[in-house]
PDB file of N, CA and C in Angstrom:
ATOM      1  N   UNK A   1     -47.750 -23.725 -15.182  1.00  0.00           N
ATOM      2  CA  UNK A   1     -46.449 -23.982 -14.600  1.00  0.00           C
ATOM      3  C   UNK A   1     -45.336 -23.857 -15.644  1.00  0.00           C
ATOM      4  N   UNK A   2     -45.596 -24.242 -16.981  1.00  0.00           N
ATOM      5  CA  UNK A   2     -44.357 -24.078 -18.177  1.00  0.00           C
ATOM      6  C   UNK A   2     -44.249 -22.407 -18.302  1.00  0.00           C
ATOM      7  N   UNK A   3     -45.200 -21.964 -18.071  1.00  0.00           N
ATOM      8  CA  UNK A   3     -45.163 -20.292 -18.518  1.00  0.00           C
ATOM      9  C   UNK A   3     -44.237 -20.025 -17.384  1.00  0.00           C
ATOM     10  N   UNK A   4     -44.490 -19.887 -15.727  1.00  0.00           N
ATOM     11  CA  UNK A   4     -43.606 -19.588 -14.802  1.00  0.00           C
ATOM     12  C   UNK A   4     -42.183 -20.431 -14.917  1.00  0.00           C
ATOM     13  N   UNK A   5     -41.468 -21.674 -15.346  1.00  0.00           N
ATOM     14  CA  UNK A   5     -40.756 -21.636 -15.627  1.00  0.00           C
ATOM     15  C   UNK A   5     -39.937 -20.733 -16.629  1.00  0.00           C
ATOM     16  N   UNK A   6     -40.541 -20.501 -17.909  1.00  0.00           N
ATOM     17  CA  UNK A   6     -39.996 -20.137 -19.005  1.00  0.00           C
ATOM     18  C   UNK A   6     -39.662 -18.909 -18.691  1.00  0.00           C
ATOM     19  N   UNK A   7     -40.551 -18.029 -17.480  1.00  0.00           N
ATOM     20  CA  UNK A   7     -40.520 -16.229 -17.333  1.00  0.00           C
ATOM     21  C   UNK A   7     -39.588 -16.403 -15.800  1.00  0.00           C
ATOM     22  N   UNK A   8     -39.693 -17.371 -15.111  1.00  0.00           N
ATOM     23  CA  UNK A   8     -39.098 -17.315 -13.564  1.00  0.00           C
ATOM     24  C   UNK A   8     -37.540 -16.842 -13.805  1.00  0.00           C
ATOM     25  N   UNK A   9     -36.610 -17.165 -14.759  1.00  0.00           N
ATOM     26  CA  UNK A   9     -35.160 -16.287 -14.880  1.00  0.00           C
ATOM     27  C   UNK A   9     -35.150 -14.626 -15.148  1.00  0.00           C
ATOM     28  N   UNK A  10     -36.036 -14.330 -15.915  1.00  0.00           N
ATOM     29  CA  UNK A  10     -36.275 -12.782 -16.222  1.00  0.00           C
ATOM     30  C   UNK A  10     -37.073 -12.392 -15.424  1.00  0.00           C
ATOM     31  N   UNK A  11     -37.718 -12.563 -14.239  1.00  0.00           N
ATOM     32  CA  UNK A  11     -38.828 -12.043 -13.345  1.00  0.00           C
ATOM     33  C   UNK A  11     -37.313 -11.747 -12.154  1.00  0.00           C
ATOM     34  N   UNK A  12     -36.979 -12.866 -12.011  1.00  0.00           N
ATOM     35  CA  UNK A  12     -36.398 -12.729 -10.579  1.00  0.00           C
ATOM     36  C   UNK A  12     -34.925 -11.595 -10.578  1.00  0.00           C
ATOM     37  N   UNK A  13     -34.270 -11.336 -12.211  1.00  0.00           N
ATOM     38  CA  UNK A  13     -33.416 -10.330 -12.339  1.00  0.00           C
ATOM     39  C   UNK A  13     -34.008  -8.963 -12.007  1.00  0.00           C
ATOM     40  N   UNK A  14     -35.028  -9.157 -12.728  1.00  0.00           N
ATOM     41  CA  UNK A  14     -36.232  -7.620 -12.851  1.00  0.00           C
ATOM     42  C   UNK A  14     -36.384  -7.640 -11.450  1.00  0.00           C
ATOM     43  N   UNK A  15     -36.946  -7.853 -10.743  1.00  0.00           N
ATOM     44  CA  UNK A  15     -38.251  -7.965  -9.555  1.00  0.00           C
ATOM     45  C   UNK A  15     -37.036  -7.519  -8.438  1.00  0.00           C
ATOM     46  N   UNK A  16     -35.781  -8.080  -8.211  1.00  0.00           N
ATOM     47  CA  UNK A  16     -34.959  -6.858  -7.828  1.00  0.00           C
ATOM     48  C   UNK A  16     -34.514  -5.007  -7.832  1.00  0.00           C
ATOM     49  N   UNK A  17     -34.482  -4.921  -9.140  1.00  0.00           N
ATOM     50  CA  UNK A  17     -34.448  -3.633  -9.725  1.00  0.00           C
ATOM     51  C   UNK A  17     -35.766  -2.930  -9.692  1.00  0.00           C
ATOM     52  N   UNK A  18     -37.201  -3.438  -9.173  1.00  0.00           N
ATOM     53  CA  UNK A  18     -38.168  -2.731  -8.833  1.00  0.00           C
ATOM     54  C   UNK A  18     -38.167  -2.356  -7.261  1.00  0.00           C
ATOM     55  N   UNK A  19     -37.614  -3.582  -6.673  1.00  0.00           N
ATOM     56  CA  UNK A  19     -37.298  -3.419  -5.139  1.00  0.00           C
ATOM     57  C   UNK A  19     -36.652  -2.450  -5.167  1.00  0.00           C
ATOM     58  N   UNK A  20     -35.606  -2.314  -5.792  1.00  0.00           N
ATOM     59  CA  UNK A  20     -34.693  -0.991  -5.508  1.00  0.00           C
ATOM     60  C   UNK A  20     -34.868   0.267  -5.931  1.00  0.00           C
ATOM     61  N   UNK A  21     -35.747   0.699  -6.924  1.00  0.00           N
ATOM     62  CA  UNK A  21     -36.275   1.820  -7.052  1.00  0.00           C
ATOM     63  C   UNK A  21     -37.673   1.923  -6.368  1.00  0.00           C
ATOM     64  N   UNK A  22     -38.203   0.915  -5.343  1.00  0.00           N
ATOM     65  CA  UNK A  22     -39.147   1.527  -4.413  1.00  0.00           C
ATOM     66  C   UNK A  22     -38.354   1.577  -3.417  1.00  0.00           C
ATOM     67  N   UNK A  23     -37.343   1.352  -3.075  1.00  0.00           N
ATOM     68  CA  UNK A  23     -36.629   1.819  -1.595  1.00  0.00           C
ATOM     69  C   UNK A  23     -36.292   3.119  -1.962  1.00  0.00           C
ATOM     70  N   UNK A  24     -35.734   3.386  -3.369  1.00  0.00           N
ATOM     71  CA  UNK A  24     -34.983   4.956  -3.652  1.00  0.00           C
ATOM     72  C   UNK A  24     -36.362   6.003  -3.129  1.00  0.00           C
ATOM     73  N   UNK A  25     -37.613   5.497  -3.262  1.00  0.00           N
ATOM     74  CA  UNK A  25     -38.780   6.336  -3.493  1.00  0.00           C
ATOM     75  C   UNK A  25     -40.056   6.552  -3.064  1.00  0.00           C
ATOM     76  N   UNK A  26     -40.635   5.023  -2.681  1.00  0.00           N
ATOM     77  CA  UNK A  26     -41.846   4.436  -2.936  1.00  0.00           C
ATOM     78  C   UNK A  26     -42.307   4.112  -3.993  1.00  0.00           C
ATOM     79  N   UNK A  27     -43.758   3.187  -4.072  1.00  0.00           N
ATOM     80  CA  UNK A  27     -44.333   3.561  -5.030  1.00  0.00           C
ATOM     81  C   UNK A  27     -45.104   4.515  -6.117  1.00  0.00           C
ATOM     82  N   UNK A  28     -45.202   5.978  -5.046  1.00  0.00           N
ATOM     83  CA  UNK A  28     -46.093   6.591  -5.470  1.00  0.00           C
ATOM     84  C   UNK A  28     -44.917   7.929  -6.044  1.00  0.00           C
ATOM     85  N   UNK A  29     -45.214   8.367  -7.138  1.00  0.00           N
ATOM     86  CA  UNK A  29     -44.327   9.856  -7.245  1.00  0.00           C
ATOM     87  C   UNK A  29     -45.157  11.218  -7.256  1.00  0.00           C
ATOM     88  N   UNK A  30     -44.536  12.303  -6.694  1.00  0.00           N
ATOM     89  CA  UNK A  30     -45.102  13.431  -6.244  1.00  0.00           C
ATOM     90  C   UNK A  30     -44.795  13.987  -7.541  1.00  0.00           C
ATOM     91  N   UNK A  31     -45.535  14.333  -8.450  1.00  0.00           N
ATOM     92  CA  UNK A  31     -45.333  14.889  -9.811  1.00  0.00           C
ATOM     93  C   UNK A  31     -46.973  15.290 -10.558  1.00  0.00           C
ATOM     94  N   UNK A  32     -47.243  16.260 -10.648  1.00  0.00           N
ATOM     95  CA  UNK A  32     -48.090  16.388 -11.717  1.00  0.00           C
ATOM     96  C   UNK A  32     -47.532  16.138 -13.318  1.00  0.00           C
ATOM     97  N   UNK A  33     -48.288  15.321 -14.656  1.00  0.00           N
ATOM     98  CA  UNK A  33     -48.139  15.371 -15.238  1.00  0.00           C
ATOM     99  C   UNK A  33     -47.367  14.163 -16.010  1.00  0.00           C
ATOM    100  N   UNK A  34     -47.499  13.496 -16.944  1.00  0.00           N
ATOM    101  CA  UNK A  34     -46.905  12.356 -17.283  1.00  0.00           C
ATOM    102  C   UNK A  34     -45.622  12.909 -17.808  1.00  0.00           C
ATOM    103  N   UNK A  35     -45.249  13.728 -17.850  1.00  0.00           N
ATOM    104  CA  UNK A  35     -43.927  13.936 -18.598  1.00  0.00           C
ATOM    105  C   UNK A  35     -42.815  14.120 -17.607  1.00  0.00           C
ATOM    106  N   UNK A  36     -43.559  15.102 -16.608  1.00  0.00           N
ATOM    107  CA  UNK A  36     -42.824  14.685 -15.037  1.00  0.00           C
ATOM    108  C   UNK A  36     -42.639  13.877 -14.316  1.00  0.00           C
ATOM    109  N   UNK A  37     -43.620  12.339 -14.400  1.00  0.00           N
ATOM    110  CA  UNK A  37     -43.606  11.255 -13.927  1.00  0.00           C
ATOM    111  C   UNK A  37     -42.453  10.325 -14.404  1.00  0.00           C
ATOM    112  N   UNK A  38     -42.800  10.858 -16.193  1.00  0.00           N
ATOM    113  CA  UNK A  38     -41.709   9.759 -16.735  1.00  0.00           C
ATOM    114  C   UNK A  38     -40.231  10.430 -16.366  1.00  0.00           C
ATOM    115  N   UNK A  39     -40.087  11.730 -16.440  1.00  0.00           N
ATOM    116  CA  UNK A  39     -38.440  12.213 -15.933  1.00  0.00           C
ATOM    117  C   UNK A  39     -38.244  11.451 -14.941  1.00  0.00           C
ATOM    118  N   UNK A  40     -39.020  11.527 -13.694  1.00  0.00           N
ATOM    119  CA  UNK A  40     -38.931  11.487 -12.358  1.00  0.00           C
ATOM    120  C   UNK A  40     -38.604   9.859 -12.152  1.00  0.00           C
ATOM    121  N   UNK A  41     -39.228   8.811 -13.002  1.00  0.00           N
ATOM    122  CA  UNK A  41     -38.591   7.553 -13.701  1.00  0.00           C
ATOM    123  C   UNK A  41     -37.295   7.642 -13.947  1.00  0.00           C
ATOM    124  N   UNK A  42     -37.367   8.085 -14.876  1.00  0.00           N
ATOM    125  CA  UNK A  42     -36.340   7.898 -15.687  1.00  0.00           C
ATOM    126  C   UNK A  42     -34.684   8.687 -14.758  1.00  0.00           C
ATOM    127  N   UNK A  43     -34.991   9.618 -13.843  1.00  0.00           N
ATOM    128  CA  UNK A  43     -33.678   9.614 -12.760  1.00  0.00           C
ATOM    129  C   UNK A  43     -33.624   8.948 -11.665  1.00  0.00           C
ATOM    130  N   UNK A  44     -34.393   8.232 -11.358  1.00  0.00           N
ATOM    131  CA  UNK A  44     -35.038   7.104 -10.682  1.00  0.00           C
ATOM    132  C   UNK A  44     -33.987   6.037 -11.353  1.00  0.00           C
ATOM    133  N   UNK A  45     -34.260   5.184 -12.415  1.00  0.00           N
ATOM    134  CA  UNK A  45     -33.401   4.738 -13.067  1.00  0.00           C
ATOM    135  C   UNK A  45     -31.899   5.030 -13.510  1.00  0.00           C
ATOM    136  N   UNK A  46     -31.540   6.210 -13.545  1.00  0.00           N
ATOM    137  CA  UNK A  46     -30.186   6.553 -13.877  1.00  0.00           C
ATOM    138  C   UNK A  46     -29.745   6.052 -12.582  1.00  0.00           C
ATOM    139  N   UNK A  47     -30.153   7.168 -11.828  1.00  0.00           N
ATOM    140  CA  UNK A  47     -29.686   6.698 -10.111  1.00  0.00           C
ATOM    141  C   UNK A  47     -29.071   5.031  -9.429  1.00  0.00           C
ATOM    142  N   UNK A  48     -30.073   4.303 -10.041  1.00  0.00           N
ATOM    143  CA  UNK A  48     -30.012   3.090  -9.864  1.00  0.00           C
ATOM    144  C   UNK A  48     -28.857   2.195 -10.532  1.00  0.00           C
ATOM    145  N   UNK A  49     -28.722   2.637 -11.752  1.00  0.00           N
ATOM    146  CA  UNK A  49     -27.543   2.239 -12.863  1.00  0.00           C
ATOM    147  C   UNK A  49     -26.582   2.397 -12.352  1.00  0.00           C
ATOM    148  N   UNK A  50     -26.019   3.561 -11.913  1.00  0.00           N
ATOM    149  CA  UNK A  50     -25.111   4.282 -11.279  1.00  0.00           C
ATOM    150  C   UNK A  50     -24.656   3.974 -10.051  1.00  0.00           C
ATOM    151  N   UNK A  51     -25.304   3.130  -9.461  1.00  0.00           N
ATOM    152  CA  UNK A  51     -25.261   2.815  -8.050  1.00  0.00           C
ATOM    153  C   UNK A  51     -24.715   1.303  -8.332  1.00  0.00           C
ATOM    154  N   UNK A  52     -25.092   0.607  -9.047  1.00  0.00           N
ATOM    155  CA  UNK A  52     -24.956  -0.621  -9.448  1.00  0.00           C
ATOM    156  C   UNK A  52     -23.687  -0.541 -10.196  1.00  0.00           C
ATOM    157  N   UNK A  53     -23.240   0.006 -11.107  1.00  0.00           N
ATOM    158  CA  UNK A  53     -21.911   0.357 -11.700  1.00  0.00           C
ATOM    159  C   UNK A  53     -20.745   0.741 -10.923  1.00  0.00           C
ATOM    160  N   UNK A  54     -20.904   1.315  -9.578  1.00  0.00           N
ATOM    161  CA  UNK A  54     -20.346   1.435  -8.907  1.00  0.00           C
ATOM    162  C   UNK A  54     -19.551   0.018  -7.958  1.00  0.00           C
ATOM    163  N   UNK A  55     -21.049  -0.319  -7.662  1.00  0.00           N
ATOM    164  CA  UNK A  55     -20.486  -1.458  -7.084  1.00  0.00           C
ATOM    165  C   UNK A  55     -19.816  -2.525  -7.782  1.00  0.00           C
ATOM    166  N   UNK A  56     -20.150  -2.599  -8.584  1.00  0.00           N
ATOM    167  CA  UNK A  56     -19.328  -3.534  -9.940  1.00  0.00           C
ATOM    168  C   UNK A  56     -18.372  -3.090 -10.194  1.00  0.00           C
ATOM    169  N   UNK A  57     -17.990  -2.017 -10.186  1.00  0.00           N
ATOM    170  CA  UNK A  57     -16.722  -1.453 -10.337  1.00  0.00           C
ATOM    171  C   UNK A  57     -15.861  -1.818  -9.234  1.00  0.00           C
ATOM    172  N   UNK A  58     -16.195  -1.719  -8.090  1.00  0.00           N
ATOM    173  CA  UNK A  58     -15.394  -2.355  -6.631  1.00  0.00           C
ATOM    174  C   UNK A  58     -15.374  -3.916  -6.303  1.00  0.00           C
ATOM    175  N   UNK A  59     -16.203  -4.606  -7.448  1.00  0.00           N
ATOM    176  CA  UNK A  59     -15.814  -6.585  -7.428  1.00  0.00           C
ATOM    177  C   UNK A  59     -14.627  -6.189  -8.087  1.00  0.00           C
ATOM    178  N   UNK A  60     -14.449  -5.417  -9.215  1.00  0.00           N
ATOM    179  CA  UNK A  60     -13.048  -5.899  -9.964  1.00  0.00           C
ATOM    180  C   UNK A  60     -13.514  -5.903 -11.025  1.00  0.00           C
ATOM    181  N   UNK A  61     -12.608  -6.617 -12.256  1.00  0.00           N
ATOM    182  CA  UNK A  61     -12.435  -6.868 -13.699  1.00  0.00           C
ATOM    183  C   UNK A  61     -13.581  -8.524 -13.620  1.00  0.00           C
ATOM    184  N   UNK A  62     -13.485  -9.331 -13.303  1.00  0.00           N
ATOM    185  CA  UNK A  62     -14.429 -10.230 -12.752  1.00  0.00           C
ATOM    186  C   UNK A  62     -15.791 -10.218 -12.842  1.00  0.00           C
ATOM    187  N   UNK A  63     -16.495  -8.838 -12.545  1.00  0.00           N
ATOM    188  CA  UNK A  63     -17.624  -8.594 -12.295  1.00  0.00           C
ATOM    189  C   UNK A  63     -17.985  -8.485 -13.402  1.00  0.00           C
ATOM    190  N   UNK A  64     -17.426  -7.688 -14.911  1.00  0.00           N
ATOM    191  CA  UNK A  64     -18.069  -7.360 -16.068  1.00  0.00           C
ATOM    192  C   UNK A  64     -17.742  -8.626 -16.478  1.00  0.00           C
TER     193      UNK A  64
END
């Protein structure tokens, strides 16, 4: 129970941002090859940044 306290603030920021790159996708990616997997990540992630920056950008000065 001390371990899930100590990790429960950094799980529950994260564990969002996985939700949202399995809605962009699923879990599974159509890619042969780990180097294509990790691109296919890794714009997966830009995508997501970008989407989120956006909206932060439309709270205002406030939001950062």
């Amino acid at each position: 129970e001390r371990r899930n306290k100590r990790i429960a603030k950094t799980r529950a920021r994260v564990e969002h941002v996985f939700a949202s790159l399995e809605q962009m996708g699923g879990k599974a990616l159509r890619s042969i090859g780990l180097a294509r997997a990790t691109l296919h990540l890794n714009w997966k992630a830009a995508t997501y940044n970008l989407r989120r920056l956006c909206s932060l950008k439309d709270m205002g000065p406030a939001a950062f």
